[in-house]
PDB file of N, CA and C in Angstrom:
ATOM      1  N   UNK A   1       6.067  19.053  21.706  1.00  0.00           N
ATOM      2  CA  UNK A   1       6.405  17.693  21.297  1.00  0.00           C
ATOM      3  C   UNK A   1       5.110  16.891  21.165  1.00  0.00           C
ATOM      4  N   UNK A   2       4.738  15.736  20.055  1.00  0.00           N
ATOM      5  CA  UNK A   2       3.826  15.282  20.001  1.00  0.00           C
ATOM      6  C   UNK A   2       3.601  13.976  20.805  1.00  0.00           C
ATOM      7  N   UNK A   3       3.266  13.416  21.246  1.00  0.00           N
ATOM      8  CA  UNK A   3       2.803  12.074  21.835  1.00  0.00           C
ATOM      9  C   UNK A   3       2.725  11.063  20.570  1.00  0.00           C
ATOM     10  N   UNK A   4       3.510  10.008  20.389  1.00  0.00           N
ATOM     11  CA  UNK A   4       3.451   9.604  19.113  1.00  0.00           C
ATOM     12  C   UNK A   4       2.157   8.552  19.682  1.00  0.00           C
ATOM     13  N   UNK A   5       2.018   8.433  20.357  1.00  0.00           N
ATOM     14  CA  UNK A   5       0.669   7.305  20.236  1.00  0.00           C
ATOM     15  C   UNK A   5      -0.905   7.795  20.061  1.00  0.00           C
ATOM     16  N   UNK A   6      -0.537   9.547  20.608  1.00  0.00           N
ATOM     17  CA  UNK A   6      -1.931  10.561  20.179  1.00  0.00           C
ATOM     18  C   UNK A   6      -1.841  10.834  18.643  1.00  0.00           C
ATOM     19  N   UNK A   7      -0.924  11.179  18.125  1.00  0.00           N
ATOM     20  CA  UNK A   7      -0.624  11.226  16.630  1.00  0.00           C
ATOM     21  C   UNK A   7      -1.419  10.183  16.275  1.00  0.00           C
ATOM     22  N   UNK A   8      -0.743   8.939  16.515  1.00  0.00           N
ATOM     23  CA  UNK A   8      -1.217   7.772  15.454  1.00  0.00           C
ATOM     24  C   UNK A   8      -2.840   7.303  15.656  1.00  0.00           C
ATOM     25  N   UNK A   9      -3.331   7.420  17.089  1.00  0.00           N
ATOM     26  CA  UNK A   9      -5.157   7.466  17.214  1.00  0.00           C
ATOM     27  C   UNK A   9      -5.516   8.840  16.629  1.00  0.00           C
ATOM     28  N   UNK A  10      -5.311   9.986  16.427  1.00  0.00           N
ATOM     29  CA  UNK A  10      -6.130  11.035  15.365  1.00  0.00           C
ATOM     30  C   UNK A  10      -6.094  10.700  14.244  1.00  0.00           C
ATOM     31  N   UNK A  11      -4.631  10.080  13.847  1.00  0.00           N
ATOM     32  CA  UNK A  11      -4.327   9.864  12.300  1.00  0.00           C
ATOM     33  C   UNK A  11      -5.824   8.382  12.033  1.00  0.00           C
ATOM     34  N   UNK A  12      -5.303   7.543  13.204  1.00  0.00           N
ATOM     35  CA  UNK A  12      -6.733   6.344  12.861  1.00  0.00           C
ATOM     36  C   UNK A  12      -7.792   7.108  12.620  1.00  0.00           C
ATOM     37  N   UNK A  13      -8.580   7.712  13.271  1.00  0.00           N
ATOM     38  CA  UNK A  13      -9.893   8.019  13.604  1.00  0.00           C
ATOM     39  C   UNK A  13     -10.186   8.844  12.413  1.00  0.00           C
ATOM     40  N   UNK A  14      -9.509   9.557  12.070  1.00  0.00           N
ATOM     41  CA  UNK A  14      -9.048  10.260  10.636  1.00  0.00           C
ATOM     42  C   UNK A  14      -9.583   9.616   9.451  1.00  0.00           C
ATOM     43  N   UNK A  15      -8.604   8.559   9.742  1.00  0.00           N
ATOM     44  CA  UNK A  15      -8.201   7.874   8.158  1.00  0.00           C
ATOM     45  C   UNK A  15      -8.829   6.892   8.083  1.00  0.00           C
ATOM     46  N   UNK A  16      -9.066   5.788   8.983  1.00  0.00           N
ATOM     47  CA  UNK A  16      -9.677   4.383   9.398  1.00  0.00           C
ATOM     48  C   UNK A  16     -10.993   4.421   9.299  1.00  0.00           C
ATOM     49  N   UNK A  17     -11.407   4.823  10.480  1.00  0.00           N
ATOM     50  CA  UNK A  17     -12.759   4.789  11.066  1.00  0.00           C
ATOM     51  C   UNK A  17     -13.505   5.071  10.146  1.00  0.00           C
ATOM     52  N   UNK A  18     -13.439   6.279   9.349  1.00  0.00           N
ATOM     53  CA  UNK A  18     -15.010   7.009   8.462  1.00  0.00           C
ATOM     54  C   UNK A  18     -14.638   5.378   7.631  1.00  0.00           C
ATOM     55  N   UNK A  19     -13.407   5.129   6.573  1.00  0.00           N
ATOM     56  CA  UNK A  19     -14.049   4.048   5.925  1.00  0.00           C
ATOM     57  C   UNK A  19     -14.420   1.938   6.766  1.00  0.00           C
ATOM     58  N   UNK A  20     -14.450   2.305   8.025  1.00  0.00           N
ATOM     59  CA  UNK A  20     -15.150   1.045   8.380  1.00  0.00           C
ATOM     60  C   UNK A  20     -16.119   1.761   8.729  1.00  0.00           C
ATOM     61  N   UNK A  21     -16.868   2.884   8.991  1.00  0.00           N
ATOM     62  CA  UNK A  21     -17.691   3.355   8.731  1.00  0.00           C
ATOM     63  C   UNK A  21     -19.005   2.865   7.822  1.00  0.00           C
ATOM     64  N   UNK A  22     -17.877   3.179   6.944  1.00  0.00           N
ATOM     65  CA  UNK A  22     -19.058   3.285   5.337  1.00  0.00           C
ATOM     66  C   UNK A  22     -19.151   2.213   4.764  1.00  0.00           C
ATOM     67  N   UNK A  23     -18.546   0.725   4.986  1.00  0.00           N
ATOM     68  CA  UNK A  23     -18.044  -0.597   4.731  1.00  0.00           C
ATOM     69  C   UNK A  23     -19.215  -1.305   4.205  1.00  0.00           C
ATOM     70  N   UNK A  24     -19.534  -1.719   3.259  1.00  0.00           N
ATOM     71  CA  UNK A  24     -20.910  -2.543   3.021  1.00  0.00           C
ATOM     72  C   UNK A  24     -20.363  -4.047   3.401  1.00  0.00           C
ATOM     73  N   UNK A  25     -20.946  -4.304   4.476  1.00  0.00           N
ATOM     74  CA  UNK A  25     -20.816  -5.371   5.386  1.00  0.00           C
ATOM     75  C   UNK A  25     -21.257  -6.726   4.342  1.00  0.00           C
ATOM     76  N   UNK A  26     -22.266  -6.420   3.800  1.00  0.00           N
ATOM     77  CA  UNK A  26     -22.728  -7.151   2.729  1.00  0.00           C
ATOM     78  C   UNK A  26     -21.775  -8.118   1.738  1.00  0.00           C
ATOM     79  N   UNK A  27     -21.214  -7.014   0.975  1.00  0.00           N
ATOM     80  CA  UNK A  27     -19.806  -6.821  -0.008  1.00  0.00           C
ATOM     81  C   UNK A  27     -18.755  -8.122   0.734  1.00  0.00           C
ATOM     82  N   UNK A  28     -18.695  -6.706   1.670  1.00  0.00           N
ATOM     83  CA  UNK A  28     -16.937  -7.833   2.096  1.00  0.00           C
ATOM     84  C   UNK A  28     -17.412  -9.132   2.801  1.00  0.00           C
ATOM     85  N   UNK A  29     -18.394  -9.495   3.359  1.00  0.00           N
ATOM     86  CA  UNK A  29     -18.390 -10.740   3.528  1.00  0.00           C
ATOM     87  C   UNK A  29     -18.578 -11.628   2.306  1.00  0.00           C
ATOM     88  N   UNK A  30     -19.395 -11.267   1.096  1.00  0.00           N
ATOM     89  CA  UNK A  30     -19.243 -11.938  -0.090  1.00  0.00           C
ATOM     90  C   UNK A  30     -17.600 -12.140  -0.302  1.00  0.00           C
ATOM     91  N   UNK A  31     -16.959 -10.670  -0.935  1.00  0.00           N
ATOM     92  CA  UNK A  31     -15.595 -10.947  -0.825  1.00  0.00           C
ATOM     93  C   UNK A  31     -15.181 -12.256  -0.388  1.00  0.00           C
ATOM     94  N   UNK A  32     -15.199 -11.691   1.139  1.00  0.00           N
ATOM     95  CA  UNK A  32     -14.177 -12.876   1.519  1.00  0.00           C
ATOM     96  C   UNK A  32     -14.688 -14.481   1.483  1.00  0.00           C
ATOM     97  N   UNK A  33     -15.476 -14.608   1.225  1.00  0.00           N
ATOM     98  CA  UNK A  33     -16.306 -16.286   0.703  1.00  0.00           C
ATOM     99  C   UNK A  33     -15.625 -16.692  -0.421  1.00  0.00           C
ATOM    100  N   UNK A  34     -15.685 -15.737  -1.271  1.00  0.00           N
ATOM    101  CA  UNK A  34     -15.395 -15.913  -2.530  1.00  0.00           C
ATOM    102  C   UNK A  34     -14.266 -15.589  -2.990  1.00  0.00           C
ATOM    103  N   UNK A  35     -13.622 -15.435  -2.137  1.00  0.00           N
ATOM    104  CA  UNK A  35     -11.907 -14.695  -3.131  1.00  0.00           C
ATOM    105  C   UNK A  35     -11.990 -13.107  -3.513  1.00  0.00           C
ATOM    106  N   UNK A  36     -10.336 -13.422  -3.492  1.00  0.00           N
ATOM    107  CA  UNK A  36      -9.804 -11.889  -3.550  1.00  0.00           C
ATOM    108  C   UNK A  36      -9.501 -11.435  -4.964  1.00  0.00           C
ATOM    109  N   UNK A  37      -9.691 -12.980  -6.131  1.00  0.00           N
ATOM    110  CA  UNK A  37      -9.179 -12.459  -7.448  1.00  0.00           C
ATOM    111  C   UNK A  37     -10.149 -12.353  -8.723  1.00  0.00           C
ATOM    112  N   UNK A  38      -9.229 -11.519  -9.485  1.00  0.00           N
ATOM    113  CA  UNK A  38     -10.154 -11.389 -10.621  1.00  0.00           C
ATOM    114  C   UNK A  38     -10.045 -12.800 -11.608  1.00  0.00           C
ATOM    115  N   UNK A  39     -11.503 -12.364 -12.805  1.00  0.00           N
ATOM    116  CA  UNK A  39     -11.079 -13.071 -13.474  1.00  0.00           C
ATOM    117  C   UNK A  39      -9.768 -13.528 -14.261  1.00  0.00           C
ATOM    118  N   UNK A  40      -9.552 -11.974 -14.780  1.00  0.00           N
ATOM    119  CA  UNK A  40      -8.172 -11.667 -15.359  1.00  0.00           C
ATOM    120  C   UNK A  40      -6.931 -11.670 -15.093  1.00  0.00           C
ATOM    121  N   UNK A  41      -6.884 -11.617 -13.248  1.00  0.00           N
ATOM    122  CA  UNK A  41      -5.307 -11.844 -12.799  1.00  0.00           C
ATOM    123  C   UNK A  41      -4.465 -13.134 -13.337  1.00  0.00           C
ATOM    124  N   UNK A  42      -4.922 -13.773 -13.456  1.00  0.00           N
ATOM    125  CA  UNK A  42      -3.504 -14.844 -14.570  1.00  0.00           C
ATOM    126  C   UNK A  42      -2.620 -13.506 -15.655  1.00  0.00           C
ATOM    127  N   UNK A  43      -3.424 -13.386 -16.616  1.00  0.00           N
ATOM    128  CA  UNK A  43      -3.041 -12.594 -17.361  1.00  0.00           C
ATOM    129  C   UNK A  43      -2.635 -11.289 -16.667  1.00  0.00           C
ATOM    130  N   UNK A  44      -2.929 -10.785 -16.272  1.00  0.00           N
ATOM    131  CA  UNK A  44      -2.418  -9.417 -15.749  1.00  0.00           C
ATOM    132  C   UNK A  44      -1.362  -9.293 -14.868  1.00  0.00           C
ATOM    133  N   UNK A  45      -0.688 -10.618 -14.095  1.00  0.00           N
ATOM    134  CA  UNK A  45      -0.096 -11.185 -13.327  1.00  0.00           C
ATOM    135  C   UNK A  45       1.344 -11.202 -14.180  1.00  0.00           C
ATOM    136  N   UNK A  46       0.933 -11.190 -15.692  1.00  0.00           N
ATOM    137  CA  UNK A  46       1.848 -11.803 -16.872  1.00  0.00           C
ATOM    138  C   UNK A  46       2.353 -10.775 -17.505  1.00  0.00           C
ATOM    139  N   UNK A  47       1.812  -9.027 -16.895  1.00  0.00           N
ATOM    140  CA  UNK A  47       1.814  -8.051 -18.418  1.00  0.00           C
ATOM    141  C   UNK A  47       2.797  -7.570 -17.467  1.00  0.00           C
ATOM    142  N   UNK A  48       3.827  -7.130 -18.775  1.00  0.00           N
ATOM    143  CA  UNK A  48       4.534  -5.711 -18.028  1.00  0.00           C
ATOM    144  C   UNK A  48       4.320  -4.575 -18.270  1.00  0.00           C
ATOM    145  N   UNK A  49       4.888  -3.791 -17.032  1.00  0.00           N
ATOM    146  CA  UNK A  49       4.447  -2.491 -17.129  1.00  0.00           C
ATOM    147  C   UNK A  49       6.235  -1.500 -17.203  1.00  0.00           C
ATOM    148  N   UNK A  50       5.873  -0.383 -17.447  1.00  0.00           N
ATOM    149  CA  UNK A  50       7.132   0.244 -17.472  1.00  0.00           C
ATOM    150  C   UNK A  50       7.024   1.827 -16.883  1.00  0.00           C
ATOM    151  N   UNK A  51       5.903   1.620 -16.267  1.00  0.00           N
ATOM    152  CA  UNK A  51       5.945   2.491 -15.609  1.00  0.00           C
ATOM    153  C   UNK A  51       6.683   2.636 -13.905  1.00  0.00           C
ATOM    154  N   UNK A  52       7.165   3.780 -13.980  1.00  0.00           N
ATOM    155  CA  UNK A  52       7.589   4.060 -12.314  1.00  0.00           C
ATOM    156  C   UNK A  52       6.396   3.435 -11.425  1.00  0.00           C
ATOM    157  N   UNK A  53       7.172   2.793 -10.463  1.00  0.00           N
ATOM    158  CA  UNK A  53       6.183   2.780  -9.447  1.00  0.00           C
ATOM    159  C   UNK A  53       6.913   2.365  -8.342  1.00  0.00           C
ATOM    160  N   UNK A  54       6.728   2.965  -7.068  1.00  0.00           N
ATOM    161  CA  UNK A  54       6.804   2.802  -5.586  1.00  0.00           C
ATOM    162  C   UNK A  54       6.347   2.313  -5.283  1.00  0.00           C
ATOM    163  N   UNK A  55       6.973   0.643  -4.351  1.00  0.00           N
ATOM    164  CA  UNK A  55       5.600  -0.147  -3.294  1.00  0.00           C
ATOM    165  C   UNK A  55       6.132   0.245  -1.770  1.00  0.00           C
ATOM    166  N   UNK A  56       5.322   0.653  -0.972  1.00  0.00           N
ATOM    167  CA  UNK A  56       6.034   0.629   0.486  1.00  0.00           C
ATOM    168  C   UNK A  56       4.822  -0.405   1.292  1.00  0.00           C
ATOM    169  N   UNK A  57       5.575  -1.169   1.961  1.00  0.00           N
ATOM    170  CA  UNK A  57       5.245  -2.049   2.277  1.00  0.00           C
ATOM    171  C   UNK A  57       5.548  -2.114   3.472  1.00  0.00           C
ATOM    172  N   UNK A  58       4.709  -2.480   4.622  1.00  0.00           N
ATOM    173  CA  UNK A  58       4.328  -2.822   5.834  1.00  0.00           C
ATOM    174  C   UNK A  58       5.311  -4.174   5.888  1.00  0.00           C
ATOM    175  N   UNK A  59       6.309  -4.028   7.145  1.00  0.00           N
ATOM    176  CA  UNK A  59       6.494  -5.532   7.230  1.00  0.00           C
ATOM    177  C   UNK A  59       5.798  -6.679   8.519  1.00  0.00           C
ATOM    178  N   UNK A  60       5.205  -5.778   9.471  1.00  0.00           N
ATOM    179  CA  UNK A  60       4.290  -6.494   9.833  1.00  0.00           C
ATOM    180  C   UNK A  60       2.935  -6.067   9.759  1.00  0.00           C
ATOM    181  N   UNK A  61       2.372  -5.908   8.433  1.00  0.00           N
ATOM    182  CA  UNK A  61       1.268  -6.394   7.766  1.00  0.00           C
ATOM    183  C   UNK A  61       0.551  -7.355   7.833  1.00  0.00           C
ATOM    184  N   UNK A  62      -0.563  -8.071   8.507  1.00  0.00           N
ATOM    185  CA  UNK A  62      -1.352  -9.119   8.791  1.00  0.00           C
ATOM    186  C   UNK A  62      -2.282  -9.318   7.324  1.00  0.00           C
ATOM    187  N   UNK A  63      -2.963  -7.786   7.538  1.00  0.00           N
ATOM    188  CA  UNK A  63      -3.870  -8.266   6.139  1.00  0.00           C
ATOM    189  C   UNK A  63      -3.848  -8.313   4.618  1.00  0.00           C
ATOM    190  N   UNK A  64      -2.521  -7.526   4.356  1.00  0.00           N
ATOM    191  CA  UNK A  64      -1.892  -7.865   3.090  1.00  0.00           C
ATOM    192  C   UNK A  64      -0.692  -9.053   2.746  1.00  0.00           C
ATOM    193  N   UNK A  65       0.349  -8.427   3.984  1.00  0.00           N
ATOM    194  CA  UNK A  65       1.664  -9.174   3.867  1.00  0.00           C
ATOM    195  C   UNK A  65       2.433  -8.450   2.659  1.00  0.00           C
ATOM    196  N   UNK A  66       3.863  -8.530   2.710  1.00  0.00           N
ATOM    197  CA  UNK A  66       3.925  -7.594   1.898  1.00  0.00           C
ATOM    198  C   UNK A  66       4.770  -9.010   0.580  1.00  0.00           C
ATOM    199  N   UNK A  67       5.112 -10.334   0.749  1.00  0.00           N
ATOM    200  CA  UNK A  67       5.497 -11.047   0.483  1.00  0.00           C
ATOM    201  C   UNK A  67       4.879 -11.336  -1.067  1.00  0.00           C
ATOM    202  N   UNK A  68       3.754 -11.138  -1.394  1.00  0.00           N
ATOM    203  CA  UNK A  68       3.002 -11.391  -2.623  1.00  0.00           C
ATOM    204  C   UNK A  68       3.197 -10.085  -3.430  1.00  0.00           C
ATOM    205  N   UNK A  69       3.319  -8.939  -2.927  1.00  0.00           N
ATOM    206  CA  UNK A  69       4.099  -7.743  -3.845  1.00  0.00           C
ATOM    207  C   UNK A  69       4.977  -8.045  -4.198  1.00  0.00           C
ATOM    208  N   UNK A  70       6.164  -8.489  -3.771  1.00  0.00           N
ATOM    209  CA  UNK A  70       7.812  -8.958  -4.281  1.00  0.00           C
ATOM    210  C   UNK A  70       7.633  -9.577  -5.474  1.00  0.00           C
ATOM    211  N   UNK A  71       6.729 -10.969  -5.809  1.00  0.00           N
ATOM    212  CA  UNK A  71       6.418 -11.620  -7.023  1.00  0.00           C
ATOM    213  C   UNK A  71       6.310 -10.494  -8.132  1.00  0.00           C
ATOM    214  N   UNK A  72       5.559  -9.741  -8.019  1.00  0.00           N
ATOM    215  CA  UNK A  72       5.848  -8.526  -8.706  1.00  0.00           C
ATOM    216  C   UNK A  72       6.690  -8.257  -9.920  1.00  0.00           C
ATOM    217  N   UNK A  73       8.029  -8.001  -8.804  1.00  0.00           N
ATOM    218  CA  UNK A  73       8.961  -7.395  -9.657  1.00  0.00           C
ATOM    219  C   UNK A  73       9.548  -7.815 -11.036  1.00  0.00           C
ATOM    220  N   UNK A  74       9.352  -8.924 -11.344  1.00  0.00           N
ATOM    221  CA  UNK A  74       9.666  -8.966 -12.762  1.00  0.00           C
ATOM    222  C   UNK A  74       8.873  -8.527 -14.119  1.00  0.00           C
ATOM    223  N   UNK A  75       7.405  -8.114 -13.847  1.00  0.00           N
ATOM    224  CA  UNK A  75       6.505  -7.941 -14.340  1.00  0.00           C
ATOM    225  C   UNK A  75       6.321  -5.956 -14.378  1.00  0.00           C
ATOM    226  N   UNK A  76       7.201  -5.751 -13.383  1.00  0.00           N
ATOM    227  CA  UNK A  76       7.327  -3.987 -13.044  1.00  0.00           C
ATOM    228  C   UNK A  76       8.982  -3.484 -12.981  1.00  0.00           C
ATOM    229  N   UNK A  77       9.499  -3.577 -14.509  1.00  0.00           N
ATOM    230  CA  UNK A  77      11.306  -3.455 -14.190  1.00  0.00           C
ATOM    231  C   UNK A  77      11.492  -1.955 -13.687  1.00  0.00           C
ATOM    232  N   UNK A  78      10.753  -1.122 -13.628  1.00  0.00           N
ATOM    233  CA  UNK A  78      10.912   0.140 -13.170  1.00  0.00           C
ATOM    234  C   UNK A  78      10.127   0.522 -11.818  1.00  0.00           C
ATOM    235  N   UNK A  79      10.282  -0.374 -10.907  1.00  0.00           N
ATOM    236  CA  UNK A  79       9.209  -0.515  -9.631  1.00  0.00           C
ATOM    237  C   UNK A  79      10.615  -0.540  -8.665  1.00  0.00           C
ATOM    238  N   UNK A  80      10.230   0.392  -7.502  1.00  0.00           N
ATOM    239  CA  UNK A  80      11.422   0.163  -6.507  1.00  0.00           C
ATOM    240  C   UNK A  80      10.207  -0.214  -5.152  1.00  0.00           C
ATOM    241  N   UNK A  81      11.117  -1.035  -4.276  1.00  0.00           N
ATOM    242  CA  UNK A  81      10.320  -1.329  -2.960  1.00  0.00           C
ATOM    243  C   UNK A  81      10.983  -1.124  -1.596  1.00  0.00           C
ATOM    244  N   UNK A  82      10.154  -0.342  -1.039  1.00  0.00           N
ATOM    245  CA  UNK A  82      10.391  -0.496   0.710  1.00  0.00           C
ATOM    246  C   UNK A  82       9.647  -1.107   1.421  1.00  0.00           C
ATOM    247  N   UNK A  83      10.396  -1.772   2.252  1.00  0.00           N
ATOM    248  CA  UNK A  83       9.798  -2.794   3.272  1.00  0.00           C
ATOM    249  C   UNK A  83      10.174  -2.094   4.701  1.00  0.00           C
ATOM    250  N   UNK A  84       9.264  -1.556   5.337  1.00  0.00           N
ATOM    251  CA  UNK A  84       9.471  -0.813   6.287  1.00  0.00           C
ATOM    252  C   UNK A  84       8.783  -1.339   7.452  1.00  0.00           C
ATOM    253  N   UNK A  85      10.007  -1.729   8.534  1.00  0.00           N
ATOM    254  CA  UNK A  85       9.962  -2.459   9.735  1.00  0.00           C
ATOM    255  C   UNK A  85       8.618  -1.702  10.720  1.00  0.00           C
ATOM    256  N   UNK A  86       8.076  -2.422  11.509  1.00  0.00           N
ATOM    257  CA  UNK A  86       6.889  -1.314  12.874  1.00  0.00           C
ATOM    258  C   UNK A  86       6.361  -0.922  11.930  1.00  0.00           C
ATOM    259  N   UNK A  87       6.050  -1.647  10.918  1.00  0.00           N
ATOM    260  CA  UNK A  87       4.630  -1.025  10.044  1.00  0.00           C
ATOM    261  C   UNK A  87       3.264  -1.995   9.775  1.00  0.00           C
ATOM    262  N   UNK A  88       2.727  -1.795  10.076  1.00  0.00           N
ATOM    263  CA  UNK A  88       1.335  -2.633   9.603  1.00  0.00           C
ATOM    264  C   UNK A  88       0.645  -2.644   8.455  1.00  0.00           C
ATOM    265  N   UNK A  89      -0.483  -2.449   7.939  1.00  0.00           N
ATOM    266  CA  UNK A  89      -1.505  -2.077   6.877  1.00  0.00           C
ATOM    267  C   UNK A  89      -1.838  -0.868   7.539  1.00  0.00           C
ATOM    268  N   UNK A  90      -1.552   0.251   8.231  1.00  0.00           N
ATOM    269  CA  UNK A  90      -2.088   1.324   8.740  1.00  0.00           C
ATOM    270  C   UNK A  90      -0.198   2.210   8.422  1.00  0.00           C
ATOM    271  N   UNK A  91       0.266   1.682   7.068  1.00  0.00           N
ATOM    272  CA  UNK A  91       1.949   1.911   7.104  1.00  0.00           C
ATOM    273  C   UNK A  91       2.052   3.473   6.949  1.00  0.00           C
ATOM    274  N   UNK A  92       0.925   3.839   6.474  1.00  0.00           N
ATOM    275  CA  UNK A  92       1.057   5.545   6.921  1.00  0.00           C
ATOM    276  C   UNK A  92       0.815   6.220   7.870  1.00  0.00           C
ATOM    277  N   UNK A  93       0.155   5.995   9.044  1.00  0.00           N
ATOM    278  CA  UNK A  93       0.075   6.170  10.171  1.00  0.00           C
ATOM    279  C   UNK A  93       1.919   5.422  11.313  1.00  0.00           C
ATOM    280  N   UNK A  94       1.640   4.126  10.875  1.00  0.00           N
ATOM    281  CA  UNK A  94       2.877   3.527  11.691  1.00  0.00           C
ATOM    282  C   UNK A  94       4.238   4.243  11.235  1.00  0.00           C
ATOM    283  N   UNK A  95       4.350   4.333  10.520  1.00  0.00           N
ATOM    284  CA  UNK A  95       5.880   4.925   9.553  1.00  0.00           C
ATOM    285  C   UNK A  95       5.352   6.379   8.910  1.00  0.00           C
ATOM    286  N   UNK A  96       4.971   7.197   9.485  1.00  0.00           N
ATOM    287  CA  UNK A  96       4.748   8.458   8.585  1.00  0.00           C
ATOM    288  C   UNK A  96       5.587   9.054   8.321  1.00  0.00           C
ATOM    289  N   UNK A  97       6.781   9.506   8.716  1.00  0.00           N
ATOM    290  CA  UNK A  97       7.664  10.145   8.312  1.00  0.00           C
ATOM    291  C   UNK A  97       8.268   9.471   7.155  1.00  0.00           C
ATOM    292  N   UNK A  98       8.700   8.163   7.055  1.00  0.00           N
ATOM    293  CA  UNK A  98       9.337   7.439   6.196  1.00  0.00           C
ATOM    294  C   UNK A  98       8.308   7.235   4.824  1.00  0.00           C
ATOM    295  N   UNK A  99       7.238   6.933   5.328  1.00  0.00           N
ATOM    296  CA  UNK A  99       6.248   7.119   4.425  1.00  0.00           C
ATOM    297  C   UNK A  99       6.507   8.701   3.281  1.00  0.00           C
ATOM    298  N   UNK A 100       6.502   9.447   4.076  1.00  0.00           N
ATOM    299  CA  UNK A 100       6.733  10.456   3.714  1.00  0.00           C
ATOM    300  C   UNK A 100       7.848  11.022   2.597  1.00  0.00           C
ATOM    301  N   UNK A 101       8.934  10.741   3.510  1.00  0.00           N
ATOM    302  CA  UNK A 101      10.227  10.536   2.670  1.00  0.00           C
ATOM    303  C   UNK A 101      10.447   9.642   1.016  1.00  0.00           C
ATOM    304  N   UNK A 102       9.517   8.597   1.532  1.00  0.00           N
ATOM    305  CA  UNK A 102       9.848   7.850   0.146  1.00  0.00           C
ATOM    306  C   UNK A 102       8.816   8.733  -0.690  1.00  0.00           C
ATOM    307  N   UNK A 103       7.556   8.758  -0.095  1.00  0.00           N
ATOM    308  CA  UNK A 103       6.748   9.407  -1.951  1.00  0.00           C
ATOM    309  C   UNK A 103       7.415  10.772  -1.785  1.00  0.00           C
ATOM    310  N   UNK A 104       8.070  11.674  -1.396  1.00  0.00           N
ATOM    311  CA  UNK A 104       8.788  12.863  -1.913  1.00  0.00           C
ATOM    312  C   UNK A 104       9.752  12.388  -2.411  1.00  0.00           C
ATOM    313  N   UNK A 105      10.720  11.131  -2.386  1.00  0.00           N
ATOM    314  CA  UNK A 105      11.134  11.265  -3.245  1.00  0.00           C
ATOM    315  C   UNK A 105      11.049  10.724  -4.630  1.00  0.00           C
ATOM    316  N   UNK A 106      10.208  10.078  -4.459  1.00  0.00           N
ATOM    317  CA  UNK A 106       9.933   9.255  -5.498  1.00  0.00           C
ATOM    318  C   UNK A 106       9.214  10.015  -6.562  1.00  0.00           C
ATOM    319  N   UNK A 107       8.486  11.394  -6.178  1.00  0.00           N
ATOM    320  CA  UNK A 107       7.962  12.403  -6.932  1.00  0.00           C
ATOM    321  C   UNK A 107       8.497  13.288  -7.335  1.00  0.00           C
ATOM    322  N   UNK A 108       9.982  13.519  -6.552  1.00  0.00           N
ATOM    323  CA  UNK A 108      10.791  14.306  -6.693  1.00  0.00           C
ATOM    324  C   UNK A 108      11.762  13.947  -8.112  1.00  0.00           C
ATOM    325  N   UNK A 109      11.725  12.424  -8.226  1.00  0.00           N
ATOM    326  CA  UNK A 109      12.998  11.809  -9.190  1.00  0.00           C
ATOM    327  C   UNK A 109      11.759  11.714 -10.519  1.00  0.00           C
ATOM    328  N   UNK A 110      10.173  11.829 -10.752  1.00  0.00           N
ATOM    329  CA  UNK A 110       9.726  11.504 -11.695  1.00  0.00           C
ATOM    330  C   UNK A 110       8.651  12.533 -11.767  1.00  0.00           C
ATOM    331  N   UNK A 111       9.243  14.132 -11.170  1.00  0.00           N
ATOM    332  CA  UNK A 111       8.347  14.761 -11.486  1.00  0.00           C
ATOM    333  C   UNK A 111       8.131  15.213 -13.245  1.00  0.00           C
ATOM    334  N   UNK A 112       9.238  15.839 -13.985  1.00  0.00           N
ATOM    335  CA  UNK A 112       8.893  15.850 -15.290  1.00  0.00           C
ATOM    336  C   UNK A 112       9.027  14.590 -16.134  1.00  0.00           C
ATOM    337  N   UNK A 113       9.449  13.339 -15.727  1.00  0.00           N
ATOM    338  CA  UNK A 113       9.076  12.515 -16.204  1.00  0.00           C
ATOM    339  C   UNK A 113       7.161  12.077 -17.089  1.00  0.00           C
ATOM    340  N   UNK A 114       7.291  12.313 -18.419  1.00  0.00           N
ATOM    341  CA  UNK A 114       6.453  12.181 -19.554  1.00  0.00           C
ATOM    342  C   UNK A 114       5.672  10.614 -18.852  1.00  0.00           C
ATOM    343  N   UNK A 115       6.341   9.470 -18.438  1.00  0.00           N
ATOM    344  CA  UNK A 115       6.178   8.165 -18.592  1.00  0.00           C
ATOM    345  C   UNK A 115       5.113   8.044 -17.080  1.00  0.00           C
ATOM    346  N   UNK A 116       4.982   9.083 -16.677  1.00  0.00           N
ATOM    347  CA  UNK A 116       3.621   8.777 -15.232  1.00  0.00           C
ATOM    348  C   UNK A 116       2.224   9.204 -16.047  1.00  0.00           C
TER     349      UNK A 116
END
């Protein structure tokens, strides 16, 4: 049986760590001075897309939130979303199994699908 709290520190140390690791400290403090958007997001904010797409979403998420994905959906008519409870921004580590579940199936329903 696994220890789910040893799981989820290998899965960090794994997945996390090397990229705060490699982080140009530089960068993201510009970033965050300056904003998170592009020039172009008005417009791109505006285009639709028709492609499949899966959002899974952390619902307690601090550094995204998953609330500004939802705006979304009119702009993505072929976009399905999970909002998955005990999840953070680490939603593959917190929810892995479910994590799991949704992109199998979501690969499963658009594997010969031409339109990916």
């Amino acid at each position: 049986i696994i220890n789910p709290s040893e799981y989820a520190w290998d899965r960090y140390q794994q997945e996390i760590i090397p990229g705060i690791l490699k982080a140009d400290d530089d960068f993201l403090t510009y970033f965050q001075k300056n904003g998170y958007e592009f020039s172009f997001e008005e417009v791109l904010n505006q285009t639709i897309c028709e492609k499949p797409i899966v959002f899974l979403l952390g619902k307690q998420d601090q550094v995204v939130g998953f609330e500004d994905s939802l705006q979304l959906a009119p702009y993505l008519p072929n976009s399905s979303y999970s909002i998955l409870n005990s999840a953070g921004h680490t939603i593959q580590i917190d929810q892995a199994f479910l994590v799991m579940a949704h992109l199998q199936d979501f690969l499963k329903k658009h594997k010969t699908s031409p339109s990916l």
